[in-house]
Protein backbone atom coordinates (compact mmCIF):
# COMPACT_ATOMS: atom_id res chain seq x y z
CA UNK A 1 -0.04 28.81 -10.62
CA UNK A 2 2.83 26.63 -11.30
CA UNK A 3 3.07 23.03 -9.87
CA UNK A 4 6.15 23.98 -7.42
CA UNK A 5 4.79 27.44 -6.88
CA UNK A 6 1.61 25.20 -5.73
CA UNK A 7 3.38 22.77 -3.30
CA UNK A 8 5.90 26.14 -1.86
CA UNK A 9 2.40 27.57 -1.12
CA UNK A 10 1.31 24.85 0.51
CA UNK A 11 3.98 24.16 2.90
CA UNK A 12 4.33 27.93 3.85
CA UNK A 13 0.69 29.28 3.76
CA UNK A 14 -0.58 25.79 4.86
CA UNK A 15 -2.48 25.57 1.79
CA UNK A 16 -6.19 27.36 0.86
CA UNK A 17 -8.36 24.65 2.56
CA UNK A 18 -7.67 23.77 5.32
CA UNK A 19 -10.46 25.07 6.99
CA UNK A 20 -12.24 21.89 5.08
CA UNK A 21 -9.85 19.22 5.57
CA UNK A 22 -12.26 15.80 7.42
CA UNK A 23 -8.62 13.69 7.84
CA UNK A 24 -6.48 14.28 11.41
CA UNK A 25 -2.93 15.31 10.30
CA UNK A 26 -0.82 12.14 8.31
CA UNK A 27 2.62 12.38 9.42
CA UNK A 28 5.05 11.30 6.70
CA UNK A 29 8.29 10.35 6.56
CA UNK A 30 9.87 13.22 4.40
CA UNK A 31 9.02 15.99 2.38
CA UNK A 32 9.24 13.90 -0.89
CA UNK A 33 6.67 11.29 1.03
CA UNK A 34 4.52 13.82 1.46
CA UNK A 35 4.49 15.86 -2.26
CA UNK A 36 4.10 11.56 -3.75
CA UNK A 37 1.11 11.47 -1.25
CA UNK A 38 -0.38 14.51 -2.43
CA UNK A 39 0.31 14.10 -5.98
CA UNK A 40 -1.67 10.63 -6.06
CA UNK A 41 -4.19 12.50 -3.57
CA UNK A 42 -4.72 14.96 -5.85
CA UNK A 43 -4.81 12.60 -9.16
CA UNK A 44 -7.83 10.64 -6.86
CA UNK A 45 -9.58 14.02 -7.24
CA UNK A 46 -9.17 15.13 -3.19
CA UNK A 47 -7.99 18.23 -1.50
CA UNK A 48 -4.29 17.59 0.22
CA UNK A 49 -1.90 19.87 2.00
CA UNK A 50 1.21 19.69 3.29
CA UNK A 51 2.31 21.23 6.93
CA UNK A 52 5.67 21.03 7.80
CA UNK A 53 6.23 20.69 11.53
CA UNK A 54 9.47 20.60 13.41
CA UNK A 55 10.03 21.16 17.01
CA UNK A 56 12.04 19.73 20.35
CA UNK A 57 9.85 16.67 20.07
CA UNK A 58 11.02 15.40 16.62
CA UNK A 59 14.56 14.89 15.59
CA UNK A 60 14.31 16.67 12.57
CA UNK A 61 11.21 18.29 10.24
CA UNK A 62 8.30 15.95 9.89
CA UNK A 63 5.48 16.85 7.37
CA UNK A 64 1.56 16.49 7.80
CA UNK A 65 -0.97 16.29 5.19
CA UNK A 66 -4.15 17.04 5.55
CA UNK A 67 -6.95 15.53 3.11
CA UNK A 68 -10.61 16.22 2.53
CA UNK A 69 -11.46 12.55 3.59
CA UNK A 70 -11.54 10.29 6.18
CA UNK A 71 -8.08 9.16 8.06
CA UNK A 72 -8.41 5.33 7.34
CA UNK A 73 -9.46 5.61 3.65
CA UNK A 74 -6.28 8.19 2.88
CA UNK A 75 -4.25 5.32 5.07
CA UNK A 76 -5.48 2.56 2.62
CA UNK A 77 -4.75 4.85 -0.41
CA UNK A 78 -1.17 5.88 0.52
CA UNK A 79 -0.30 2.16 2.01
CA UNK A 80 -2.23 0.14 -1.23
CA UNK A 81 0.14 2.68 -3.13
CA UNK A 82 3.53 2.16 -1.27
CA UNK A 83 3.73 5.68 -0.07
CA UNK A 84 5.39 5.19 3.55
CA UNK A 85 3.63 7.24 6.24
CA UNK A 86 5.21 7.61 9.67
CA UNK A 87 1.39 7.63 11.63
CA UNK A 88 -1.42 9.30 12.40
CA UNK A 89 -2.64 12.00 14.52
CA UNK A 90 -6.46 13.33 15.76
């Protein structure tokens, strides 16, 4: 499977694991956020998918990931990298 048949998978099917993700949902500030975070996720050797979410209470689409490892360790990852996340959710 291609890399951007990979990612369309995993922001329409909601990706094959996530059944096994241990992280509450990591909202990030854009698509391209989100694909950066998962890219250096994935490079780190954990599982990450990407959600998209959109609904009356955001102004526009907002993306979750969802990685195989605890919340405040992804944080430290993403932030120690300069990948922006907009917050985090249980």
């Amino acid at each position: 499977m291609s890399q951007t048949h990979t990612i369309y998978h995993t922001l329409v099917n909601g990706g094959d694991d996530m059944n096994n993700r241990k992280s509450g949902a990591i909202a990030m500030p854009s698509v391209t956020y989100a694909m950066k975070a998962q890219k250096l996720l994935t490079s780190k050797g954990y599982t990450c998918d990407i959600q998209r979410i959109s609904g009356s209470l955001t102004k526009s689409c907002t993306y979750n990931i969802y990685v195989n490892e605890d919340a405040d360790i992804v944080k430290k990852i993403l932030l120690d990298n300069h990948i922006l996340i907009d917050g985090m959710e249980s």
